[in-house]
Protein backbone atom coordinates (compact mmCIF):
# COMPACT_ATOMS: atom_id res chain seq x y z
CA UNK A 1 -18.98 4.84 0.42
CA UNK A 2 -19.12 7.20 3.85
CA UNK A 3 -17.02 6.88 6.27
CA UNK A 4 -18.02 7.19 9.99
CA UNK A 5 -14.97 7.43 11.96
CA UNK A 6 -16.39 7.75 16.14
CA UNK A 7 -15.85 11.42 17.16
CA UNK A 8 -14.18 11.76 19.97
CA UNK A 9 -17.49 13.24 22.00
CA UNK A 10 -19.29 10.07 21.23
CA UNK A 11 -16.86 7.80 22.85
CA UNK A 12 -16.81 6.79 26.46
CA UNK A 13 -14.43 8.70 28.73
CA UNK A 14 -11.69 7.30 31.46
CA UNK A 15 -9.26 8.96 33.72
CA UNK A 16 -5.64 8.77 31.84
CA UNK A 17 -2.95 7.87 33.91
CA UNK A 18 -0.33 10.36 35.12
CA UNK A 19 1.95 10.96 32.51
CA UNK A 20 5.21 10.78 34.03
CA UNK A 21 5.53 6.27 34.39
CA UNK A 22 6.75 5.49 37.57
CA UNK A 23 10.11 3.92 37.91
CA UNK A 24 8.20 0.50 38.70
CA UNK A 25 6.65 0.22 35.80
CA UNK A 26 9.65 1.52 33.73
CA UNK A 27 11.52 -0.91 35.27
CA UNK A 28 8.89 -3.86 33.83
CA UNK A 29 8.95 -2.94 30.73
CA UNK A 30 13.06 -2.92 30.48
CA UNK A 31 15.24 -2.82 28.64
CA UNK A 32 13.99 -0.62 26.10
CA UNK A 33 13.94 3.15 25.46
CA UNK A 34 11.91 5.90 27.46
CA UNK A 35 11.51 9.37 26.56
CA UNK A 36 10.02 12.33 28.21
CA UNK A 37 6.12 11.96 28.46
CA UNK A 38 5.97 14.88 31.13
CA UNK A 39 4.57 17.85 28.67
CA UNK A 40 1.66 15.72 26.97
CA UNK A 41 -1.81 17.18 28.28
CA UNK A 42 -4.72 15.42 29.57
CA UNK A 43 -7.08 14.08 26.67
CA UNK A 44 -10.54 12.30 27.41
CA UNK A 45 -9.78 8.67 26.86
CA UNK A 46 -10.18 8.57 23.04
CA UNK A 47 -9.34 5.79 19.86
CA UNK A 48 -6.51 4.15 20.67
CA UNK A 49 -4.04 3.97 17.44
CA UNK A 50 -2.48 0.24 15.80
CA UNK A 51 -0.15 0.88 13.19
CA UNK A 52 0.85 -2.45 11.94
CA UNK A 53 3.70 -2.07 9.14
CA UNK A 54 4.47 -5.85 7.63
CA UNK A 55 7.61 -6.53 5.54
CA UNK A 56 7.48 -7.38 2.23
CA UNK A 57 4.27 -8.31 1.50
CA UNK A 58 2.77 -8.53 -1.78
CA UNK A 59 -0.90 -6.96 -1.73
CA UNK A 60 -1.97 -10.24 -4.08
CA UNK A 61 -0.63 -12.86 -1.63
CA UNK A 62 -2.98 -12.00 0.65
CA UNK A 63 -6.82 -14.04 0.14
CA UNK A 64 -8.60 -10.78 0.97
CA UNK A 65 -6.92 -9.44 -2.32
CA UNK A 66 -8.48 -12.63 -4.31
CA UNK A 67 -5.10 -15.02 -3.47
CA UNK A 68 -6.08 -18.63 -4.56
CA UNK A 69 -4.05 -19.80 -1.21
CA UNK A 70 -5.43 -19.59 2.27
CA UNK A 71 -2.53 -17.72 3.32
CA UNK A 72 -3.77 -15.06 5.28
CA UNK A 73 -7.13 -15.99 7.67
CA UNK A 74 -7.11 -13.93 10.35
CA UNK A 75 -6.12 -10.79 8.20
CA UNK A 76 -9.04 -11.51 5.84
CA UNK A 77 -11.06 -11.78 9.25
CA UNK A 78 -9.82 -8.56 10.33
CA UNK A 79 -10.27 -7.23 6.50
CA UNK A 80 -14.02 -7.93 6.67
CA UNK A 81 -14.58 -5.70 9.72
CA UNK A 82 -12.58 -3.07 7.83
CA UNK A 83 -12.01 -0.75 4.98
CA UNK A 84 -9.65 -2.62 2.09
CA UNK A 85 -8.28 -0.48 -0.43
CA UNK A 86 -7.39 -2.50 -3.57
CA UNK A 87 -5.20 0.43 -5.27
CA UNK A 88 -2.76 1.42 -2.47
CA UNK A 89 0.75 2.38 -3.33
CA UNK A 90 3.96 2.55 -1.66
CA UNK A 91 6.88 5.54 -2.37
CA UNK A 92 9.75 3.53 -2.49
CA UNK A 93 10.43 0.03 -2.65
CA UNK A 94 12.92 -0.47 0.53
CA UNK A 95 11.55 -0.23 4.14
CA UNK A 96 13.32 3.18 5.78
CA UNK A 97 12.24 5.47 2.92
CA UNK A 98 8.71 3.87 2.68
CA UNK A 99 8.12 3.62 6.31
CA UNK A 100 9.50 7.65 6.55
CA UNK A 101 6.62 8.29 4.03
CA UNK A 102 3.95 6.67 6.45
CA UNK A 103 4.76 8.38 9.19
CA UNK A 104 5.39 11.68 8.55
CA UNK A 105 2.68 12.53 5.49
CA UNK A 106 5.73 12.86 3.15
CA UNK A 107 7.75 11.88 0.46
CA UNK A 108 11.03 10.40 0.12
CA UNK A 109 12.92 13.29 -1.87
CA UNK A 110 11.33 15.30 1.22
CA UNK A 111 11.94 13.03 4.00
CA UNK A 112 15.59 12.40 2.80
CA UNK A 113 15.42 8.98 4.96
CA UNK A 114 17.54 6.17 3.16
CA UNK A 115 18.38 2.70 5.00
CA UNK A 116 21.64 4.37 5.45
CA UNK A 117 20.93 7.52 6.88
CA UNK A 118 19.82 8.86 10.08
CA UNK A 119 16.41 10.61 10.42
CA UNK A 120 16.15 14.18 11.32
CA UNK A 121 14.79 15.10 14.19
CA UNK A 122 13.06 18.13 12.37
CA UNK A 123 10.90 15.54 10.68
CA UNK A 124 7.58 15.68 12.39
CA UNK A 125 6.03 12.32 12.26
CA UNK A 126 3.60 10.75 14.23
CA UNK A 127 4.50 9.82 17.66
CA UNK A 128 5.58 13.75 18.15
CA UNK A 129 2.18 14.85 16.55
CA UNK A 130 0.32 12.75 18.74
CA UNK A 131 2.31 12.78 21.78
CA UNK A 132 1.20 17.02 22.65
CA UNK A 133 -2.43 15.49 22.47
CA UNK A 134 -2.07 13.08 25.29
CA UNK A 135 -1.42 10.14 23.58
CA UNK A 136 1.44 7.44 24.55
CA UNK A 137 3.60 6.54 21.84
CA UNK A 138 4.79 2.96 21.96
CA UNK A 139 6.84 1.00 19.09
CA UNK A 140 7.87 -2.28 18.38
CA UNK A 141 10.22 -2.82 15.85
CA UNK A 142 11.93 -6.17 14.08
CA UNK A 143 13.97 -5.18 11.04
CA UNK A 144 17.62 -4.17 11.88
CA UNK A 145 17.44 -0.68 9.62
CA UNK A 146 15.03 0.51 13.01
CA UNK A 147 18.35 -0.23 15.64
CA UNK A 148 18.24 2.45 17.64
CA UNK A 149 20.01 5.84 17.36
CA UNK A 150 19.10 6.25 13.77
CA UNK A 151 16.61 8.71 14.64
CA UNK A 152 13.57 6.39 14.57
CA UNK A 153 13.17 6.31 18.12
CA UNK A 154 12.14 9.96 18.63
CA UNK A 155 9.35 10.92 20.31
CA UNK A 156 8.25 7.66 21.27
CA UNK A 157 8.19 7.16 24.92
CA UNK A 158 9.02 3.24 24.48
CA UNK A 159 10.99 2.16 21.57
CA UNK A 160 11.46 -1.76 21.26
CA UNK A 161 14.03 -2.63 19.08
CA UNK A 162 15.14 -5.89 20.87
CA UNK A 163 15.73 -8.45 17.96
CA UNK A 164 17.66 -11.36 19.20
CA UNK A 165 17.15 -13.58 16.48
CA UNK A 166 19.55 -13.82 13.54
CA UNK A 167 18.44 -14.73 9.72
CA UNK A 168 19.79 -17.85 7.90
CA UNK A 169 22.01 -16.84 5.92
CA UNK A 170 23.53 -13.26 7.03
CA UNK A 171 24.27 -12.27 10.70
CA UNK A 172 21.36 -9.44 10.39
CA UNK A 173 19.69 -9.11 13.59
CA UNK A 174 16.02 -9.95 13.53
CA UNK A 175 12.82 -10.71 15.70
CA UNK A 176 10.03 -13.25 14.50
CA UNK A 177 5.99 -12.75 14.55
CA UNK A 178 5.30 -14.02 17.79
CA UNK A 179 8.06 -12.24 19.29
CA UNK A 180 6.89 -8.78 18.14
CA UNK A 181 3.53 -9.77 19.16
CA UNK A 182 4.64 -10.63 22.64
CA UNK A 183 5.67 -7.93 23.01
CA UNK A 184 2.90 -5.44 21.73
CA UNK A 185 0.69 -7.17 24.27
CA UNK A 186 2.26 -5.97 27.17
CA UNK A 187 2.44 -2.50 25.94
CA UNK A 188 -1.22 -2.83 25.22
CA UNK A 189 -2.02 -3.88 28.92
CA UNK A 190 0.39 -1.63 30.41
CA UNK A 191 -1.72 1.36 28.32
CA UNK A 192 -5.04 0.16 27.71
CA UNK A 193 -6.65 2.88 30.18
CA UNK A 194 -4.33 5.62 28.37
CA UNK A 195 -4.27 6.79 24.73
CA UNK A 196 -1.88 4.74 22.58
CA UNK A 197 -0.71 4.94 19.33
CA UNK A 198 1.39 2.00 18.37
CA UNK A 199 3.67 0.63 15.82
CA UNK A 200 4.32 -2.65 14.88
CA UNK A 201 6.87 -3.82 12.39
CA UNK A 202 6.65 -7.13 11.69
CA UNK A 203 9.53 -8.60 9.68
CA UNK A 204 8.19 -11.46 8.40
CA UNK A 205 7.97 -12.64 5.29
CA UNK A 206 11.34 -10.60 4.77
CA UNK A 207 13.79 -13.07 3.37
CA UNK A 208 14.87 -15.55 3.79
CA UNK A 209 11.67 -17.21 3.86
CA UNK A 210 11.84 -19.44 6.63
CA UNK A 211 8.30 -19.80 8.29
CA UNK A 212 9.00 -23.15 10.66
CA UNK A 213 8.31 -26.64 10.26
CA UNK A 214 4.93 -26.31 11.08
CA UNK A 215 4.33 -24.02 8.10
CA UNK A 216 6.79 -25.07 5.62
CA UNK A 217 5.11 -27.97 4.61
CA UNK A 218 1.75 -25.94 4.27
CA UNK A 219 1.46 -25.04 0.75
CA UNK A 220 4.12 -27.45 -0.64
CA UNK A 221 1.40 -29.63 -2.28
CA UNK A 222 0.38 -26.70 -4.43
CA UNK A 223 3.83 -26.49 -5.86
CA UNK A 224 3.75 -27.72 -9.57
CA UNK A 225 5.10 -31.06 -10.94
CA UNK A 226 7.70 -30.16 -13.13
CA UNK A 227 10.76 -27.85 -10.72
CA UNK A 228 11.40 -24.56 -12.30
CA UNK A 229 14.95 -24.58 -11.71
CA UNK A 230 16.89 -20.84 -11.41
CA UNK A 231 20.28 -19.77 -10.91
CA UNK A 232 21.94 -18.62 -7.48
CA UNK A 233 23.15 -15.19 -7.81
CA UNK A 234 26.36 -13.92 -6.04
CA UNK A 235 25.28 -11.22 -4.10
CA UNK A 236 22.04 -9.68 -2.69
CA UNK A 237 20.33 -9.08 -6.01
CA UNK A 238 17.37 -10.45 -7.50
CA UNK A 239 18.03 -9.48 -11.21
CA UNK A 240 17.86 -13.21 -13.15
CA UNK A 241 17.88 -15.78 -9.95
CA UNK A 242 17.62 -16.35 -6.18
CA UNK A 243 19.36 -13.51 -4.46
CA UNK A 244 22.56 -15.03 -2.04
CA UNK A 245 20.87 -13.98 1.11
CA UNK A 246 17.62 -16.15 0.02
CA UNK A 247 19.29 -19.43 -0.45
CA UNK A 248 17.06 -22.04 1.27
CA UNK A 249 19.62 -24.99 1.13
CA UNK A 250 20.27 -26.58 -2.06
CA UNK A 251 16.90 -25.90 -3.43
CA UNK A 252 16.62 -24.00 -6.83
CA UNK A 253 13.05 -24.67 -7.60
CA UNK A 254 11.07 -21.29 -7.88
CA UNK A 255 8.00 -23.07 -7.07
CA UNK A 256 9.67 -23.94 -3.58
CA UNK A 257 10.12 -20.52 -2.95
CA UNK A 258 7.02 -19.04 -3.50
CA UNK A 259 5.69 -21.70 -1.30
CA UNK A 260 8.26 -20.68 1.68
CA UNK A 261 7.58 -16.79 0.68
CA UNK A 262 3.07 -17.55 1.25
CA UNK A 263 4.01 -19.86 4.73
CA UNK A 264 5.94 -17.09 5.64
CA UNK A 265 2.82 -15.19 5.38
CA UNK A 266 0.75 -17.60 7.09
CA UNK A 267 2.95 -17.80 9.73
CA UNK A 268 2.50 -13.66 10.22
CA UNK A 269 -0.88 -13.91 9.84
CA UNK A 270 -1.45 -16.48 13.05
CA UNK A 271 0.63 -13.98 15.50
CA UNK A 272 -1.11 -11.02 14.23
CA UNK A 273 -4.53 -12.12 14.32
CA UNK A 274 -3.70 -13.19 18.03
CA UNK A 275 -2.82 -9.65 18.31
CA UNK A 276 -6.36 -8.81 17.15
CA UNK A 277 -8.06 -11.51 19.71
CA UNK A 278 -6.28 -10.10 22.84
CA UNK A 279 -7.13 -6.44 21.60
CA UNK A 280 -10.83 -7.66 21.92
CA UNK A 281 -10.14 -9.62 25.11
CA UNK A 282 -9.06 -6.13 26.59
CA UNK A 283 -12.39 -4.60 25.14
CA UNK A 284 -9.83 -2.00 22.60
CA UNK A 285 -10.63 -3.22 19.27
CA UNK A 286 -14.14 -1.85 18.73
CA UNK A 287 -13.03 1.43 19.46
CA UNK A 288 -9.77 1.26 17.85
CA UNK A 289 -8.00 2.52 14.74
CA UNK A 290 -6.02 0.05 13.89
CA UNK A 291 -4.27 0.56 10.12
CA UNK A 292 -2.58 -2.48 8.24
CA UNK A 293 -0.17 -2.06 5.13
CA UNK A 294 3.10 -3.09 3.80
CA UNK A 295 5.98 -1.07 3.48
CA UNK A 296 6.47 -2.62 0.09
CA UNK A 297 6.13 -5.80 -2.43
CA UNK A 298 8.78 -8.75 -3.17
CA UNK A 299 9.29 -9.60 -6.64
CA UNK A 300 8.41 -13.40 -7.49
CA UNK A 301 9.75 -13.33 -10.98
CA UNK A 302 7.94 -11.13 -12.99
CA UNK A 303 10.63 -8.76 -15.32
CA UNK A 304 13.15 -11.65 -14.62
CA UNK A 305 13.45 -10.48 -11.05
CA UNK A 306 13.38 -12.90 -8.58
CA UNK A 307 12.65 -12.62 -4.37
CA UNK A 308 13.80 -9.67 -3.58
CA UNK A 309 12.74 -5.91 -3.59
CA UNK A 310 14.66 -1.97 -3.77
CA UNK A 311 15.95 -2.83 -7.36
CA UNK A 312 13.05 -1.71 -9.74
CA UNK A 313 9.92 0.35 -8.95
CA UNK A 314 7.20 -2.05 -10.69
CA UNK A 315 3.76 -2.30 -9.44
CA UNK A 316 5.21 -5.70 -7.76
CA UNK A 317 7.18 -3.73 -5.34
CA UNK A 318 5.21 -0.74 -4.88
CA UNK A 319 1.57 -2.24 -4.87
CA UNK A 320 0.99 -3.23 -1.28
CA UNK A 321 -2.03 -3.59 0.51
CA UNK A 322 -4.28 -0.95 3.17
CA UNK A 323 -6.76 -2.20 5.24
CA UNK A 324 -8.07 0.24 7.40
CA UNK A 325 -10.42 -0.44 10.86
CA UNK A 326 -12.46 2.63 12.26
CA UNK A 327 -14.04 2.92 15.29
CA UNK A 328 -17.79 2.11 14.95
CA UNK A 329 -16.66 2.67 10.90
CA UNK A 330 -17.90 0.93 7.50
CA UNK A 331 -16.28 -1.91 5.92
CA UNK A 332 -16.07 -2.90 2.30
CA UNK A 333 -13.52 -2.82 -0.61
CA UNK A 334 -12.88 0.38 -2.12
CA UNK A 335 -11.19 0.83 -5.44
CA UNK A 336 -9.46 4.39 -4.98
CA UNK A 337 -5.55 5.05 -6.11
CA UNK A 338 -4.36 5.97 -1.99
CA UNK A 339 -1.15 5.79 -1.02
CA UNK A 340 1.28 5.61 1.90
CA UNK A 341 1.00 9.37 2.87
CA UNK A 342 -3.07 9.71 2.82
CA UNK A 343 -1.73 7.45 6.57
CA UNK A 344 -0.59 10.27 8.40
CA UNK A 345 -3.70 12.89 8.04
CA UNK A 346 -6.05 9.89 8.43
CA UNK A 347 -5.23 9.58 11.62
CA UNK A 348 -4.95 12.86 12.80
CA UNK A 349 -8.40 13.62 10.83
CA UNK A 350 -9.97 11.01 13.00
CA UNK A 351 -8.62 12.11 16.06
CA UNK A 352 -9.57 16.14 15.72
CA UNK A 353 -5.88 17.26 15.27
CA UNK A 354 -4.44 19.93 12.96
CA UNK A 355 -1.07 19.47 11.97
CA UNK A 356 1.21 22.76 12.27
CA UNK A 357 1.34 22.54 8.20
CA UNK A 358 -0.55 20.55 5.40
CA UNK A 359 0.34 17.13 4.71
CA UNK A 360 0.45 15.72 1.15
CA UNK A 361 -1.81 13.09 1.42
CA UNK A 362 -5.67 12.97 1.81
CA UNK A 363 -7.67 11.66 5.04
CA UNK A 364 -8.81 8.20 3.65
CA UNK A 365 -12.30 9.06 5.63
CA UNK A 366 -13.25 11.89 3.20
CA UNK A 367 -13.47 12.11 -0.48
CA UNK A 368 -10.77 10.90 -2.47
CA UNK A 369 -9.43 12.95 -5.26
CA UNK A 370 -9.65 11.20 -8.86
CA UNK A 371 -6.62 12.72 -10.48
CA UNK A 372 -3.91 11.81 -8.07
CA UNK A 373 0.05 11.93 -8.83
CA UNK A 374 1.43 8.78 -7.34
CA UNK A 375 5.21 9.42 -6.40
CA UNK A 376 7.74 7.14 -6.37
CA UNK A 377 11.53 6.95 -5.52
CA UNK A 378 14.02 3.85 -5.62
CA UNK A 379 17.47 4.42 -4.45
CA UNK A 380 20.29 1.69 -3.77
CA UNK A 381 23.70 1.06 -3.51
CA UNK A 382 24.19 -1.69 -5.26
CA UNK A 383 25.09 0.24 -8.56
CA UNK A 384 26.19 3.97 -7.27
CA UNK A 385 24.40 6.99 -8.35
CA UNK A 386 21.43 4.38 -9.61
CA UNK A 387 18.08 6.24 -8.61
CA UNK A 388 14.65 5.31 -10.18
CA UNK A 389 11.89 8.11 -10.00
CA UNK A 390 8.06 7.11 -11.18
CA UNK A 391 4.90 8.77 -11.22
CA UNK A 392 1.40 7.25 -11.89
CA UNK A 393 -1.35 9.38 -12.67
CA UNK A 394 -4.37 9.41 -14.91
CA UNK A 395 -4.15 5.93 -15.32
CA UNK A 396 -0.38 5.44 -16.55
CA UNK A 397 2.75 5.11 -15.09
CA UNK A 398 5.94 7.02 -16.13
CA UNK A 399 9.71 5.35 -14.51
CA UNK A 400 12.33 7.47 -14.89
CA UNK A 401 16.26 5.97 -14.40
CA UNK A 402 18.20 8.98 -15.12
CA UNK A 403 21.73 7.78 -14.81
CA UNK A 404 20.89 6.00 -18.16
CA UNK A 405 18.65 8.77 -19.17
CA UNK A 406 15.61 5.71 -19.54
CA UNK A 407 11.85 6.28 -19.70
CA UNK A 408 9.26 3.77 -19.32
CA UNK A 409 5.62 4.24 -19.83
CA UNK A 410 2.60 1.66 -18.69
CA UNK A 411 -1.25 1.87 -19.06
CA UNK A 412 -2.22 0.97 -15.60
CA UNK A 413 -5.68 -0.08 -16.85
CA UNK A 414 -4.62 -2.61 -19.42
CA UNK A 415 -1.07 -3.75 -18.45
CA UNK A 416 -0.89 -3.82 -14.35
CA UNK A 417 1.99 -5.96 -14.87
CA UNK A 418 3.99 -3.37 -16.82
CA UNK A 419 4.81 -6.20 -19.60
CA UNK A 420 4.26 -3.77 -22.53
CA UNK A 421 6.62 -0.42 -22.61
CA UNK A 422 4.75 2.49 -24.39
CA UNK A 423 7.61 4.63 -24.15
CA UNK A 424 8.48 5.00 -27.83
CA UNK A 425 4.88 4.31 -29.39
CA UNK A 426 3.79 7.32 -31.61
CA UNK A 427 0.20 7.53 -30.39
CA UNK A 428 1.91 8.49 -26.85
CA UNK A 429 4.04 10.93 -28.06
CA UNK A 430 2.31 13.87 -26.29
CA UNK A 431 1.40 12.02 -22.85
CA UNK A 432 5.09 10.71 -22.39
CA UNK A 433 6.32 14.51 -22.67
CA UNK A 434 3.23 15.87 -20.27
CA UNK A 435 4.72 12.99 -17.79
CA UNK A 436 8.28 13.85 -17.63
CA UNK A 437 7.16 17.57 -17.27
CA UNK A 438 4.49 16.30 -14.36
CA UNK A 439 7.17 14.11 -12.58
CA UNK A 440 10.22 16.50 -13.06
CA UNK A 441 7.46 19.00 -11.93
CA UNK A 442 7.29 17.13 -8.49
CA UNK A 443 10.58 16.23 -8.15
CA UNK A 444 11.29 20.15 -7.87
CA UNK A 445 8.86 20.19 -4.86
CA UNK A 446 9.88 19.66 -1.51
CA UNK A 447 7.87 21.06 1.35
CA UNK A 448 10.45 20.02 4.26
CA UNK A 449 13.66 21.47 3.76
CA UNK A 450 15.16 19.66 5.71
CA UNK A 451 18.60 20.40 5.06
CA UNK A 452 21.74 18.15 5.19
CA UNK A 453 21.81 14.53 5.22
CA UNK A 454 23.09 12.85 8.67
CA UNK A 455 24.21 9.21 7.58
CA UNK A 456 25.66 9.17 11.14
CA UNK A 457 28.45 6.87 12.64
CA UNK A 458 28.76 3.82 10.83
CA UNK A 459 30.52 0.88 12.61
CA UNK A 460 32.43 -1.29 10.55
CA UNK A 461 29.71 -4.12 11.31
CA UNK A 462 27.02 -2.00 10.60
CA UNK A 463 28.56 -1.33 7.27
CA UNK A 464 29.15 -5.04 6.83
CA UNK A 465 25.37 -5.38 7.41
CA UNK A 466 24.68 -3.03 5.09
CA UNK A 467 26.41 -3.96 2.48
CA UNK A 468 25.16 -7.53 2.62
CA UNK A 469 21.85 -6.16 2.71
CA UNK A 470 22.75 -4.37 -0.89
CA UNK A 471 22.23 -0.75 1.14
CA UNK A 472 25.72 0.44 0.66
CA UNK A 473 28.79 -0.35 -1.79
């Protein structure tokens, strides 16, 4: 299928603003954080930008992916104007490293960005490719890993990370669907006769899955008779029951959970599909890119793993959904392996820039290549030194865990659900070795060089956070 992104000649063409904001209108958007605009050129009015980033969501929890509940309605809406890739991976399965990836073009053994480190300001990602091409850069964050001064907010002349909401069972800040929405709307009318690029991170369905009493009670009479009944686990992991941080009362019933974890989802889906309505009340969303994805899955079970995510790098975690919305573009479903970093050169494809060096992914526009090596890295803190590496390509799927020097190989054609371990099976003796040489191939590659890690100043409540959030021992 061709792709027929708007070129920026054929669109129509409005004065920008000057690109200095006047203290009045800083002051209305307060209190949130303003950088330097003043070197941007002028650019004909061109695409506006929608990033929307939404926590942990599954790909096949969504009804556009063939969900049997009607959890997500306005995204299928949106989905049907739209490009939807069903093969779309993430590189890691925890939200800084994977949301690093979509922004810069990179991956995370490149990008060095952890949930505990700060990001370097040599890392080129978005906002400061855009921003030299006249575009305003705008985000709105609602996951406490994007507080400010951990690097995220550079080159982004407002950066929103107001979350004044706390979850229910940890004192981690957070901020709720309609919030976030809220406020991307008056960003979007403060810009709309300016070039925008915007991010949204929406948090929900993060856990703990509470969607609201007018959602909770939406899918309950789905839930199967007989109560699947699992054990509460100590602390933050999902490995054999309900992670600490998920308990929803005294409710063990898996069935209950799943329901909470799809309301959650319905509940996201109502805010951002207002989002959608008041971008075509302000005449942007025909002429908009607007890109939707995950930053990764949430396990519901499968491989004894239960609501939670950044433990295991399974298809369950890494498989997330893409929908993508050109100006004037084609819609349909297209069954390409993309991943996160084909984000980053698809937008600056469809906006006529040319990064200062090549990216890693491919513009999702163009043709796609067939023999793609999928990377991904899973790093944690909840058992030190315990990194997971995995590569998919030509169909299978290697995971490497080398503090326990452990292979796993998976036919991604027959066994999506990575039930069946080919690791040791004679007839694979020669594509397990061509893997490891393939990923350790990779793993020597890094195109950044960055340098040093900055893990920055840690309070003692931000390490508290963090280690309830299983980031840090």
């Amino acid at each position: 299928m061709k792709f027929n992104p708007a070129p920026e000649s054929g669109l129509s063409r409005r004065k920008m603003l000057k690109y200095c904001m006047s203290s009045s209108l800083a002051a209305g958007l307060a209190p949130v954080l303003w950088l330097s605009g003043c070197a941007r050129r002028r650019r004909a009015k061109g695409p506006d930008v929608i990033l929307i980033v939404i926590d942990t969501l599954r790909a096949d929890h969504l009804g556009c992916y063939g969900y049997f509940r009607n959890t997500s309605p306005g995204i299928d809406r949106f989905a049907a104007d739209s490009l939807l890739f069903e093969n779309c991976f993430s590189h890691a399965p925890s939200t800084s490293a994977s949301v690093a990836s979509i922004l810069s073009g990179f991956l995370p053994h490149e990008t060095r960005v952890t949930n505990k480190t700060v990001m370097s300001k040599k890392l080129r990602t978005l906002p400061l490719l855009l921003a030299p091409h006249g575009y305003r850069t705008a985000a709105v964050v609602s996951n406490y890993v994007f507080r400010e001064k951990r690097g995220w907010e550079t080159g982004f002349d407002v950066y929103d990370a107001q979350m004044k909401g706390r979850e229910l069972n940890r004192s981690i800040p957070e901020r709720i669907a309609e919030h976030t929405t809220d406020r991307a709307v008056k960003f979007l009318k403060k810009f709309r006769k300016e070039n925008l690029f915007l991010w949204l991170h929406y948090q929900d369905p993060h856990g703990p899955y509470t969607p609201g009493a007018e959602f909770a009670e939406l899918f309950k009479s789905n839930i199967e008779k007989k109560p699947r009944i699992l054990e509460l686990n100590e602390k933050s992991s999902g490995r054999g029951g309900i992670p600490q941080y998920q308990k929803l009362g005294e409710n063990r019933d898996f069935h209950h959970y799943v329901s909470q974890y799809d309301a959650e989802i319905r509940y996201a889906d109502r805010h951002i599909e207002r989002l959608f309505d008041i971008l075509k009340e302000l005449q942007l969303y025909s002429d908009s890119l607007i890109i939707f994805t995950a930053d990764h899955g949430e396990g519901m079970g499968e491989h004894d793993y239960y609501f939670a995510h950044g433990e295991y790098l399974y298809n369950t975690l890494t498989h997330v959904p893409l929908i993508v919305k050109y100006p004037g573009g084609s819609a349909g479903a297209k069954k390409d392996v993309v991943e996160h970093i084909d984000i980053a050169p698809t937008v600056l494809k469809a906006l006529n820039i040319t990064p200062a060096h090549n990216l890693r992914g491919c513009d999702l526009a163009g043709s796609i290549p067939a023999n793609r090596e999928i990377f991904a890295k899973m790093e944690t803190g909840m058992v030190k030194d315990n990194i997971k590496y995995s590569l998919l390509a030509d169909g299978f799927k290697i995971i490497n865990t080398p503090l326990y020097d452990r292979y796993e190989l998976y036919d991604m054609q027959k066994d999506f659900g990575e039930e069946n371990d080919l690791i040791n099976k004679t007839d694979y003796r020669q594509l397990r070795k061509d893997m490891k040489v393939r990923l350790e191939r990779l793993l020597q590659q890094d195109l950044l060089k960055l340098g040093k890690v900055n893990t920055g100043e840690l309070s003692e409540e931000e390490l508290k956070k963090l280690k309830t959030l299983g980031y840090v021992e």
